[in-house]
C-alpha atoms as a PDB file:
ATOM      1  CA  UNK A   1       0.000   0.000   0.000  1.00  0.00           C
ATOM      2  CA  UNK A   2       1.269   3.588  -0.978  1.00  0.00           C
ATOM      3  CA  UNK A   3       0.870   6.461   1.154  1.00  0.00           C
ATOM      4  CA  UNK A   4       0.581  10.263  -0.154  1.00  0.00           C
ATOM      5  CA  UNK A   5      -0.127  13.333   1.246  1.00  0.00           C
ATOM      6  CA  UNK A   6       0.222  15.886  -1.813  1.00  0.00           C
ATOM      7  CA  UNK A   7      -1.398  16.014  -5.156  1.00  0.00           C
ATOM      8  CA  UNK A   8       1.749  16.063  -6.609  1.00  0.00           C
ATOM      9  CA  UNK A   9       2.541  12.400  -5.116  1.00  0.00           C
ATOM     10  CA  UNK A  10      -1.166  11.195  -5.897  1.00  0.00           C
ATOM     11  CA  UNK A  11      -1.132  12.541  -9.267  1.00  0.00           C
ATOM     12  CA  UNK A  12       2.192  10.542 -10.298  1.00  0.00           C
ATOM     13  CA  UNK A  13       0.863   7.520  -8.541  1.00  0.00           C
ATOM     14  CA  UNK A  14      -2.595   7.777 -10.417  1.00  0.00           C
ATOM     15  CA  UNK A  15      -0.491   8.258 -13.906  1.00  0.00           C
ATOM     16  CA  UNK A  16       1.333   5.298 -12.904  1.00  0.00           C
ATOM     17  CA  UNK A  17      -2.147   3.064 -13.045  1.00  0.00           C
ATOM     18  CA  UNK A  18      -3.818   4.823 -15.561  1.00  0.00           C
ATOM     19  CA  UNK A  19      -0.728   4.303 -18.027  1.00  0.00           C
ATOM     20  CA  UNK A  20      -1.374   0.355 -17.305  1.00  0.00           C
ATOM     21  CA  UNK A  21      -4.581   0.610 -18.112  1.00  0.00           C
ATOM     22  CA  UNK A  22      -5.961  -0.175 -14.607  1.00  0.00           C
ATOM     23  CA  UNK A  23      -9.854   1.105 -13.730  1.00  0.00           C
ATOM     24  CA  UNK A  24      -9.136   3.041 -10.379  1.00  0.00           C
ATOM     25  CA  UNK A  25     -11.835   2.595  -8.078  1.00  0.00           C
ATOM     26  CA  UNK A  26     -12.603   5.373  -4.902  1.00  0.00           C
ATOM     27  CA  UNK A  27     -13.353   5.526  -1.702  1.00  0.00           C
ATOM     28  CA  UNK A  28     -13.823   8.989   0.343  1.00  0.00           C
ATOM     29  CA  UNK A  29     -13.509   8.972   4.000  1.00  0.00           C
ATOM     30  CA  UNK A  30     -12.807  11.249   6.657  1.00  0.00           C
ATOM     31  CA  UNK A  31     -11.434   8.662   9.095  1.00  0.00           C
ATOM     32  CA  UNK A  32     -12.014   6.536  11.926  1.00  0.00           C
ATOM     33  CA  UNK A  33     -12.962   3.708   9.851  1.00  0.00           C
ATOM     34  CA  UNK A  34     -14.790   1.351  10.429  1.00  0.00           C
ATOM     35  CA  UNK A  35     -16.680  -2.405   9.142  1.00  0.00           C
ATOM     36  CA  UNK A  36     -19.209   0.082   7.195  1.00  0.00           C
ATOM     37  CA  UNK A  37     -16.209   1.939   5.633  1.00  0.00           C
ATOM     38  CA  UNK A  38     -14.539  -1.588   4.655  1.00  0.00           C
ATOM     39  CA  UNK A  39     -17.907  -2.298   3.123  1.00  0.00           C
ATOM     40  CA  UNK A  40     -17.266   0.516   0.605  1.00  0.00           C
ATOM     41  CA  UNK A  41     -13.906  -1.049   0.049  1.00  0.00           C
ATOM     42  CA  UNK A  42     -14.665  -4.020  -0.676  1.00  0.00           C
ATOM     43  CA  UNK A  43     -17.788  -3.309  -2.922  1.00  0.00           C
ATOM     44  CA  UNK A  44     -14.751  -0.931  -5.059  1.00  0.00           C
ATOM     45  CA  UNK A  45     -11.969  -4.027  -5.028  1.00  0.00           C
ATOM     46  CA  UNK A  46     -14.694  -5.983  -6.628  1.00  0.00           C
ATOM     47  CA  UNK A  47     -15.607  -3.679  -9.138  1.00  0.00           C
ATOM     48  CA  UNK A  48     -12.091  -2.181  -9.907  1.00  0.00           C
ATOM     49  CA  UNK A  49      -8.256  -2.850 -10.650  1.00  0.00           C
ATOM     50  CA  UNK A  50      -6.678  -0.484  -8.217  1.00  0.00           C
ATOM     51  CA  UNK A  51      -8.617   1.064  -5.292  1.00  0.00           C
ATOM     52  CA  UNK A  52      -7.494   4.333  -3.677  1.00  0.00           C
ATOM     53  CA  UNK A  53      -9.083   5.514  -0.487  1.00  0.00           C
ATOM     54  CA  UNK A  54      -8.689   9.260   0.657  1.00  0.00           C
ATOM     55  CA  UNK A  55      -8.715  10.048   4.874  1.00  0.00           C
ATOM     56  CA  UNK A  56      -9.089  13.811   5.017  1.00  0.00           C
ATOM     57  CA  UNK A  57     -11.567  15.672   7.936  1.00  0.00           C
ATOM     58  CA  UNK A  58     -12.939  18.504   5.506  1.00  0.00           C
ATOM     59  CA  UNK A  59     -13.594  21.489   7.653  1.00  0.00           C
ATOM     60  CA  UNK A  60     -15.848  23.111   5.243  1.00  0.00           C
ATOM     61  CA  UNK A  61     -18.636  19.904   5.906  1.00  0.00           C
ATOM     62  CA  UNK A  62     -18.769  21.571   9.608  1.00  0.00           C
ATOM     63  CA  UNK A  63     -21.028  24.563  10.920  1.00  0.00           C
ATOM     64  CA  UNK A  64     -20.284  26.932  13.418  1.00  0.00           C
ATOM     65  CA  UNK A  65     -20.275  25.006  16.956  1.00  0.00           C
ATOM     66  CA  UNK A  66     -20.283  20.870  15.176  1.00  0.00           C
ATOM     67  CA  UNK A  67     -17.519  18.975  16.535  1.00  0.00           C
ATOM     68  CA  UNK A  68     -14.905  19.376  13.709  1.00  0.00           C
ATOM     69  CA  UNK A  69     -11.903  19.883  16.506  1.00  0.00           C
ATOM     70  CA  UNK A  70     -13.107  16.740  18.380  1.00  0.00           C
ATOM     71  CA  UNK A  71     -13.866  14.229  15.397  1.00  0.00           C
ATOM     72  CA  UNK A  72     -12.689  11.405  16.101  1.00  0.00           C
ATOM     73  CA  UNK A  73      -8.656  10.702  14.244  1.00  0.00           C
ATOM     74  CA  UNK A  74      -7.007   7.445  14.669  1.00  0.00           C
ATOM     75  CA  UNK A  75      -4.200   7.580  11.771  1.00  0.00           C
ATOM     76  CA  UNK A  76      -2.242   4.488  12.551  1.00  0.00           C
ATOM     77  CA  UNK A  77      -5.078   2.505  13.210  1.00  0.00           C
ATOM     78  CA  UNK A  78      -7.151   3.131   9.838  1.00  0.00           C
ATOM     79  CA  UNK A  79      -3.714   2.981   8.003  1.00  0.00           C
ATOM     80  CA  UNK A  80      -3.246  -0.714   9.451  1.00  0.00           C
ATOM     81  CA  UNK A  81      -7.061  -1.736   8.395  1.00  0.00           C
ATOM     82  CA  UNK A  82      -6.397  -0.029   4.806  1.00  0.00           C
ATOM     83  CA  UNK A  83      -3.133  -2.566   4.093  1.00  0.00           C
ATOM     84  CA  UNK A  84      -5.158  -5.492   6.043  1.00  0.00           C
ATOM     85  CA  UNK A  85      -7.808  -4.666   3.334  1.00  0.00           C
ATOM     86  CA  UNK A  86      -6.065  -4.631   0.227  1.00  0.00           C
ATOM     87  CA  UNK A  87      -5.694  -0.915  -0.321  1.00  0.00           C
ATOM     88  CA  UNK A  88      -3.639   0.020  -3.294  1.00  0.00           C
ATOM     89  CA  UNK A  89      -3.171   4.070  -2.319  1.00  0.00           C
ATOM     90  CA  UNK A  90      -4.204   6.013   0.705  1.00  0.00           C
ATOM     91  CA  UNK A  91      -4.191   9.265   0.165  1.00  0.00           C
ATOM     92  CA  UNK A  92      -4.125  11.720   3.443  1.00  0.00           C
ATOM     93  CA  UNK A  93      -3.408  15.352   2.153  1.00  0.00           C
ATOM     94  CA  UNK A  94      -3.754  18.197   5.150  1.00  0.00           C
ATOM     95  CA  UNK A  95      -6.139  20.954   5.273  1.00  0.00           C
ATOM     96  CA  UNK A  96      -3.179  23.958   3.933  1.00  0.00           C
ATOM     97  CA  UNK A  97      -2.662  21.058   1.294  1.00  0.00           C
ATOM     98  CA  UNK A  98      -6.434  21.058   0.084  1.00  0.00           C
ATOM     99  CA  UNK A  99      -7.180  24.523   0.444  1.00  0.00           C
ATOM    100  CA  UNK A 100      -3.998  26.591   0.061  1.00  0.00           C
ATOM    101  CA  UNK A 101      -3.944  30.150   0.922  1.00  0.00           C
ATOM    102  CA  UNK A 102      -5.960  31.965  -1.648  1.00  0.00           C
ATOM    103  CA  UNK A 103      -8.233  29.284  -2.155  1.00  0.00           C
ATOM    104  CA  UNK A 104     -11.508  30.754  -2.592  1.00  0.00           C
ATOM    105  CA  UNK A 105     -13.931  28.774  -4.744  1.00  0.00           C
ATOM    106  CA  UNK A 106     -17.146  26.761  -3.500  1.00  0.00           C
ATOM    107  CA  UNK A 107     -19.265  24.669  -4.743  1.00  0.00           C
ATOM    108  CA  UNK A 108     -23.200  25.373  -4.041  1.00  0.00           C
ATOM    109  CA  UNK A 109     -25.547  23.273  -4.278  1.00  0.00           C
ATOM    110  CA  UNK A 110     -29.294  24.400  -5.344  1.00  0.00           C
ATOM    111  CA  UNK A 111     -30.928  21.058  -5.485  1.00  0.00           C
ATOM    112  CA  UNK A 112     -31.561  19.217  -2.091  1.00  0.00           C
ATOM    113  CA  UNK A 113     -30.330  22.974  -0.346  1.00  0.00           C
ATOM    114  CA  UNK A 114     -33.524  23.330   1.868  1.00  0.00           C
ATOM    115  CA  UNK A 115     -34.348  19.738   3.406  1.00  0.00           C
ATOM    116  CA  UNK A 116     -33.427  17.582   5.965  1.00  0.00           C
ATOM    117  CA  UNK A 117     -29.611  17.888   6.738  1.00  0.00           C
ATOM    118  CA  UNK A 118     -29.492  20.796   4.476  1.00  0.00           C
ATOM    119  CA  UNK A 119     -32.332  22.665   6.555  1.00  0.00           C
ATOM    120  CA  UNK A 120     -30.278  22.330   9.739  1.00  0.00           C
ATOM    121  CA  UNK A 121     -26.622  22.444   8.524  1.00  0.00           C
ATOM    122  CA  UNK A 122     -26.519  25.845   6.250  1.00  0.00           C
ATOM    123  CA  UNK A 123     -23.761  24.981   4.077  1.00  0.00           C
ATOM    124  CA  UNK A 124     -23.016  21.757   4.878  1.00  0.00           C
ATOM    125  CA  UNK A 125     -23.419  19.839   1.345  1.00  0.00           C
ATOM    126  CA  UNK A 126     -21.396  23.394  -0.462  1.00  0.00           C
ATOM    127  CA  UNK A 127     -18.597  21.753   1.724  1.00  0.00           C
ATOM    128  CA  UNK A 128     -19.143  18.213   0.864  1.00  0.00           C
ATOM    129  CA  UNK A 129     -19.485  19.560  -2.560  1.00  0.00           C
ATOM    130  CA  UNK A 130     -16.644  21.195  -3.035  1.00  0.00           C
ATOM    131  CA  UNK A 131     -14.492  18.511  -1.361  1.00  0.00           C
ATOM    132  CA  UNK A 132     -15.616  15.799  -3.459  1.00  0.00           C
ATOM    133  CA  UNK A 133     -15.321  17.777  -6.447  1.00  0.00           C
ATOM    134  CA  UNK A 134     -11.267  18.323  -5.600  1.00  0.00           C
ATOM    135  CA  UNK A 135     -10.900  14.765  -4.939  1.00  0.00           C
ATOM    136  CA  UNK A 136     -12.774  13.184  -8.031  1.00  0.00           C
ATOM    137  CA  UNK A 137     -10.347  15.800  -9.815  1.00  0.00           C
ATOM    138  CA  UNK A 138      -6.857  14.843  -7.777  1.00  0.00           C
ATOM    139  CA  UNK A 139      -7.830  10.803  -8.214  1.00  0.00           C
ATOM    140  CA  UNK A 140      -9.571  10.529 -11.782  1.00  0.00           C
ATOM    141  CA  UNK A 141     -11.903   7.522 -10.828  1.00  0.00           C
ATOM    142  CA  UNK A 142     -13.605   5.528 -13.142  1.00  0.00           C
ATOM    143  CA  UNK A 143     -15.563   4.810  -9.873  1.00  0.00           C
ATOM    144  CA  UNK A 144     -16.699   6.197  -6.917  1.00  0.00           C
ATOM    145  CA  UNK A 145     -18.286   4.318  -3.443  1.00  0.00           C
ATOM    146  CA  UNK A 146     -20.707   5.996  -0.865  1.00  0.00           C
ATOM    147  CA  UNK A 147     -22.451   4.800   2.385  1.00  0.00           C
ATOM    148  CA  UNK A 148     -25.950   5.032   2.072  1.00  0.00           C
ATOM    149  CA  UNK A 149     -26.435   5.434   5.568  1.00  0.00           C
ATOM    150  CA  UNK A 150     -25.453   9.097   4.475  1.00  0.00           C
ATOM    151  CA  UNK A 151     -28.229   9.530   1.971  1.00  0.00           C
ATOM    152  CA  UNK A 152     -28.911  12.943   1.413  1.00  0.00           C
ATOM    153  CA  UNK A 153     -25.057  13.122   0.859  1.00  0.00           C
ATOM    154  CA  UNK A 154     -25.241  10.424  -2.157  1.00  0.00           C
ATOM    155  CA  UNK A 155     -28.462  12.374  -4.260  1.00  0.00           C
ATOM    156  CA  UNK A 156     -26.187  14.844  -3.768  1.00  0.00           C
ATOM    157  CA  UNK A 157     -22.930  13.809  -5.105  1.00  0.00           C
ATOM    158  CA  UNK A 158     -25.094  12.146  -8.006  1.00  0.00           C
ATOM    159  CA  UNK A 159     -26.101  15.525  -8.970  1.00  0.00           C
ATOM    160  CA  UNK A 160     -23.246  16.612  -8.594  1.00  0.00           C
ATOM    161  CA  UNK A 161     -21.833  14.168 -11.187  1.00  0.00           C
ATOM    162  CA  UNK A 162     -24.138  14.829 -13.436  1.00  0.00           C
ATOM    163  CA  UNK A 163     -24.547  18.776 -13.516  1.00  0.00           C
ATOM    164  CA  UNK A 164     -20.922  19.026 -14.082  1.00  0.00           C
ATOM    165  CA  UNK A 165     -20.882  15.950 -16.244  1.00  0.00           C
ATOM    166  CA  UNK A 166     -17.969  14.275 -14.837  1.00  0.00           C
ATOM    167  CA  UNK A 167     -17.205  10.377 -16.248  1.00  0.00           C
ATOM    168  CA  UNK A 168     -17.550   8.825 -12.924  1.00  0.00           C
ATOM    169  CA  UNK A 169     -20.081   6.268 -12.292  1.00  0.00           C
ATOM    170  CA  UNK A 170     -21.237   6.243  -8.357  1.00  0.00           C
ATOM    171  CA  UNK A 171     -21.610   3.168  -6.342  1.00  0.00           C
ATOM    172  CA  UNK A 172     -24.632   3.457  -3.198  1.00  0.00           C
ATOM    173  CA  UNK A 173     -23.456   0.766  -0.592  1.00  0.00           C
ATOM    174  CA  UNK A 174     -25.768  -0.347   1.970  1.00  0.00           C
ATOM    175  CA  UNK A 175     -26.065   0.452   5.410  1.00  0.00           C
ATOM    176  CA  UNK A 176     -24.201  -2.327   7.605  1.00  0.00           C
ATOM    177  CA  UNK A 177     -25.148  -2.386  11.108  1.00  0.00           C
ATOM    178  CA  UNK A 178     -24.167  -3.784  14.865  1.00  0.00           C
ATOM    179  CA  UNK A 179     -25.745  -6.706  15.340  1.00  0.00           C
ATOM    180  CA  UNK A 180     -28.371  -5.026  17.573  1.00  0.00           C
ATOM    181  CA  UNK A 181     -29.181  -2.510  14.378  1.00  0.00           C
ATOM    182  CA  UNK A 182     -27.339   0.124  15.171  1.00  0.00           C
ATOM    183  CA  UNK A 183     -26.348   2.241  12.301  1.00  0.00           C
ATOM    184  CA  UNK A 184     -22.252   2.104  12.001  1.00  0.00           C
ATOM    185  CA  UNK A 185     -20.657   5.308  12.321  1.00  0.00           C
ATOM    186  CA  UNK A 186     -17.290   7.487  13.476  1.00  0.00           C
ATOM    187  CA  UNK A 187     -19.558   9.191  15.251  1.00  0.00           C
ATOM    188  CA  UNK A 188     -21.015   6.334  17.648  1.00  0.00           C
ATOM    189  CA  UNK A 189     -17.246   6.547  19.732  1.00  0.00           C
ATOM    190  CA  UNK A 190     -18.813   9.397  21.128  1.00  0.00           C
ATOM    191  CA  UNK A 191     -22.075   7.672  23.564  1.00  0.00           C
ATOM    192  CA  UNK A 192     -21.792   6.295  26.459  1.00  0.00           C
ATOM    193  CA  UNK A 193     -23.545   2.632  26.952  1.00  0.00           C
ATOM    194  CA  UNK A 194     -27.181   4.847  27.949  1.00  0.00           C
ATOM    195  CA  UNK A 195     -26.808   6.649  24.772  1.00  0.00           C
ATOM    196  CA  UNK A 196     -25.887   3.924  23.250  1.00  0.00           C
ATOM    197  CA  UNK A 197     -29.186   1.489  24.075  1.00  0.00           C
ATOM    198  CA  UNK A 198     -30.915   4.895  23.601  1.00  0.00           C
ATOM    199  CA  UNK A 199     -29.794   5.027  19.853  1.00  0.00           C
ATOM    200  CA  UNK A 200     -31.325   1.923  19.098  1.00  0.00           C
ATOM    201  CA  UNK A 201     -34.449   3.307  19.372  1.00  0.00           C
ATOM    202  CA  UNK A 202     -33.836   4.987  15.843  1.00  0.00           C
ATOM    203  CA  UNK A 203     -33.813   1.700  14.012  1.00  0.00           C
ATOM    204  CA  UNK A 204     -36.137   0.202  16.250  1.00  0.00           C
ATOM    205  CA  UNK A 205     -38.614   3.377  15.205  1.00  0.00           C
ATOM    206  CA  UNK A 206     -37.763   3.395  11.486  1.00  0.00           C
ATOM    207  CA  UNK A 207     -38.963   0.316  11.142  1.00  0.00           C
ATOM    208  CA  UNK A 208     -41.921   0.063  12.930  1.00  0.00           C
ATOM    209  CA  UNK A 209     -43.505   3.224  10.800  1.00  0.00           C
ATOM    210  CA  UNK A 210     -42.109   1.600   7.809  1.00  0.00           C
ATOM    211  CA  UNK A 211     -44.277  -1.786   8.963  1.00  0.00           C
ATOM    212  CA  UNK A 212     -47.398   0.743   9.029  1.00  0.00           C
ATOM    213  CA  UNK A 213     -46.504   2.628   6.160  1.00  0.00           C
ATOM    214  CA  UNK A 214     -46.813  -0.552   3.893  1.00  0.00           C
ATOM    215  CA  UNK A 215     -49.876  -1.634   5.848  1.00  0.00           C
ATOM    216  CA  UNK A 216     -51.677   1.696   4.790  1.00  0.00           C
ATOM    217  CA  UNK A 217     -52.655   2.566   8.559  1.00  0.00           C
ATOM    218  CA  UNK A 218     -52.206   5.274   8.061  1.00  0.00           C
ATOM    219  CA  UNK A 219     -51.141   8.419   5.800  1.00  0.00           C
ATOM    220  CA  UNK A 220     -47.191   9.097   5.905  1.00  0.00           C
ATOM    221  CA  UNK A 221     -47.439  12.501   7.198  1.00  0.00           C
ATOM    222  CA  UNK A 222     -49.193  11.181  10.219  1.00  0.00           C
ATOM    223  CA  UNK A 223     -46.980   8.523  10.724  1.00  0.00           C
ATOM    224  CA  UNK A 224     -43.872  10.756  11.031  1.00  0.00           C
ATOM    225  CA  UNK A 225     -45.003  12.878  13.283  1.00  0.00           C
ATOM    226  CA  UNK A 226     -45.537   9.710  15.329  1.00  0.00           C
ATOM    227  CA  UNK A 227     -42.317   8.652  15.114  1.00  0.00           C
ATOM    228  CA  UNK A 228     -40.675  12.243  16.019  1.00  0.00           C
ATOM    229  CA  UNK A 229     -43.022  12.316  18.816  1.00  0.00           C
ATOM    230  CA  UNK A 230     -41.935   8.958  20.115  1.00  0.00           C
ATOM    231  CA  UNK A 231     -38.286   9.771  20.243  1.00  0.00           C
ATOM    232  CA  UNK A 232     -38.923  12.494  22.357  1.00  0.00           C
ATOM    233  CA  UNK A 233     -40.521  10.143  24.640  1.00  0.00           C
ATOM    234  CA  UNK A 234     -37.927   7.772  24.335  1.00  0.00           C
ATOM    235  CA  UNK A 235     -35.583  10.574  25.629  1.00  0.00           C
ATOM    236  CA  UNK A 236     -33.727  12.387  22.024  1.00  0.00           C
ATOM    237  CA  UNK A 237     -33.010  16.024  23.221  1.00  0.00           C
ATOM    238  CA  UNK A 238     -34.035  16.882  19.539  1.00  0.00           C
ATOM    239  CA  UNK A 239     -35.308  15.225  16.509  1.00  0.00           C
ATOM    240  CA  UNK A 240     -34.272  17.432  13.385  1.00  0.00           C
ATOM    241  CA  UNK A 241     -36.052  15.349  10.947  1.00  0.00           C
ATOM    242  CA  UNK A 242     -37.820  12.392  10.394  1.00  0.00           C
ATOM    243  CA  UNK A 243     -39.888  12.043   7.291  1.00  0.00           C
ATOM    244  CA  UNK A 244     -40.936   9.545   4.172  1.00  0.00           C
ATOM    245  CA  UNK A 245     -38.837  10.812   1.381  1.00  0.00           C
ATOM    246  CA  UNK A 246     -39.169   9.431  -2.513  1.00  0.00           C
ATOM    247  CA  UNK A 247     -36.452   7.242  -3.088  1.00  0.00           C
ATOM    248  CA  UNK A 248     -34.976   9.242  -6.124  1.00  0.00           C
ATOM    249  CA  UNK A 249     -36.286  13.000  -6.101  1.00  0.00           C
ATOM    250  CA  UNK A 250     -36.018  13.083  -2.340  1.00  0.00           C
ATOM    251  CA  UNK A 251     -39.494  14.585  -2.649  1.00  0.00           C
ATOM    252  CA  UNK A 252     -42.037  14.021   0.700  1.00  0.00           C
ATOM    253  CA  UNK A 253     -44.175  11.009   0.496  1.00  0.00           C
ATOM    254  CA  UNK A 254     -46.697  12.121   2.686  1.00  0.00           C
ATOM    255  CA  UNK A 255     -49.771   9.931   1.763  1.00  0.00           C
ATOM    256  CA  UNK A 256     -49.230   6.289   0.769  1.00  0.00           C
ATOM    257  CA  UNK A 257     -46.194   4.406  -0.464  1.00  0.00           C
ATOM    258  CA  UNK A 258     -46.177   3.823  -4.069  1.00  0.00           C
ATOM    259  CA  UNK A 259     -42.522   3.926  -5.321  1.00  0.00           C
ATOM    260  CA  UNK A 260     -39.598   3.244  -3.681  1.00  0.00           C
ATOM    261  CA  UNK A 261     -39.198   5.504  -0.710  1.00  0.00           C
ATOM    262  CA  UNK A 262     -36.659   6.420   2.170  1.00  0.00           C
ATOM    263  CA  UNK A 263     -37.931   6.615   5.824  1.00  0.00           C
ATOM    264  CA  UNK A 264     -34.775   9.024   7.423  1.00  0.00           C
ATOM    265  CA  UNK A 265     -34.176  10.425  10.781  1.00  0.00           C
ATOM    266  CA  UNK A 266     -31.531  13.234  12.136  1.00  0.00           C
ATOM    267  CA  UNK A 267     -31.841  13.237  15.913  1.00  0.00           C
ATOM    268  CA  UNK A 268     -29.573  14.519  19.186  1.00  0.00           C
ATOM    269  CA  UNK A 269     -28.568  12.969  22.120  1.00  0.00           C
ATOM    270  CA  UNK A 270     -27.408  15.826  23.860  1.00  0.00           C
ATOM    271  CA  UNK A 271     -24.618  16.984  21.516  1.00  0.00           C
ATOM    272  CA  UNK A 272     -24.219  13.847  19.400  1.00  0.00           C
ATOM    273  CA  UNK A 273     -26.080  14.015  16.382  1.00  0.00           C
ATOM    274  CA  UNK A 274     -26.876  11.077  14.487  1.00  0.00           C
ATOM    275  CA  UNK A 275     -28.423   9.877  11.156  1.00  0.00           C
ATOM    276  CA  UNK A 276     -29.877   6.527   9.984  1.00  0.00           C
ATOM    277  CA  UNK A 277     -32.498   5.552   7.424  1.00  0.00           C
ATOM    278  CA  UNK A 278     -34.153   2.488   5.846  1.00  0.00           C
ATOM    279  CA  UNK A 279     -35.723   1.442   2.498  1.00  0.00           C
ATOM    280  CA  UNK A 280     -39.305   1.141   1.960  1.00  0.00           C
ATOM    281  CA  UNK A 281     -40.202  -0.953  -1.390  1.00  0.00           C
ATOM    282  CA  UNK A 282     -44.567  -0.808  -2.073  1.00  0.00           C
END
């Protein structure tokens, strides 16, 4: 496994494997990996000649008051799980070597920009945006893998991929979970064994409104509400969102389900903010 840290290094690397003819195949993270990042991997070794996986905590993804300086960094340890898994390049630039000084362009993003994670993290997707952008540019997939637990984040980057008409063809992976359900994430370091059997009540939820949802018991909108409700009962300091979404246009299914649809939930336990979501198929 190769390690680089500039785009000068990556670049020469990447020429190396294009020049063979090799389909490169990659893999975005910030870090603190994890079996649902190895899923990503793995789905891109199978699909791909070379795989290259990027580690890089992208400031401009965090609002005022998130916990960018706290986010959880374990270098040698995701370096040893990249060569256990097969890695062919890690890439691991710093923040002065991403944005230099004078760097001043962002990406917006229009489509997506006023629901769910967008509504409460102003700015959030420009970031993710404009990271993603850099890296599809410094790498030159042929391929790129995304968790879906991050779903917003993946109609995004699909947009994204098609509005500026890059070549790459993007890879959803599913969700892998604990074996009590839990939604993998860097962020789950952070609770405490109460939060912890307090977070499974998100999975636990989503699937109970998904149960009605398909049984017709009642309309969507109705059924959300429930489940926000509930999760404040369940103790969540603060349910951001949790609502029936279509599957493709991200659109609100608030009646019946009739095409593929996405139940997904943002909620707090006191500072720690997670995400999870399931698939509804009428």
């Amino acid at each position: 496994m190769i390690e680089v840290r500039t785009v000068a290094e990556l670049r020469a690397q990447i020429n190396s494997l294009k020049k063979t003819g090799k389909e490169i195949g990659f893999v975005p993270t910030m870090g603190a990996l994890h079996e649902g990042h190895m899923s990503l991997i793995d789905a891109a070794k199978k699909l791909s000649d070379a795989v290259v996986v990027s580690i890089f905590v992208n400031p401009l993804q965090f609002g005022i008051d998130e916990d960018l300086d706290r986010y959880p960094r374990q270098e040698a340890k995701d370096l040893k799980m990249l060569k256990q898994a097969g890695v062919d390049i890690v890439y691991l630039p710093s923040v002065k070597e991403m944005y230099p000084e004078g760097f001043s362009i962002l990406i917006q993003t229009q489509t997506y920009a006023d629901i769910l994670c967008a509504k409460t993290r102003p700015g959030h997707f420009d970031g993710v945006a404009t990271i993603v952008t850099k890296l599809f540019n410094q790498v030159q997939p042929d391929r790129a893998f995304f968790g879906e637990k991050d779903y917003q984040q993946l109609c995004v980057i699909r947009s994204l991929v098609r509005d500026l008409d890059f070549t790459i063809k993007i890879f959803g992976v599913p969700i892998v979970r604990e074996p009590d359900g839990l939604a993998m994430s860097s962020r789950n370091a952070y609770l405490s064994d109460r939060q912890r059997q307090l977070a499974l009540s998100l999975y636990v939820t989503l699937n109970m409104l998904a149960s009605k949802a398909l049984q017709g018991r009642s309309p969507t909108y109705y059924l959300a509400r429930e489940g926000r409700h509930l999760l404040g009962s369940k103790g969540f300091d603060k349910v951001d969102y949790l609502e029936f979404r279509d599957a493709e246009t991200l659109e609100e299914v608030t009646n019946s389900i009739k095409r593929p649809t996405r139940l997904l939930v943002a909620a707090h336990i006191g500072s720690i903010r997670l995400i999870d979501n399931i698939e509804i198929l009428p």
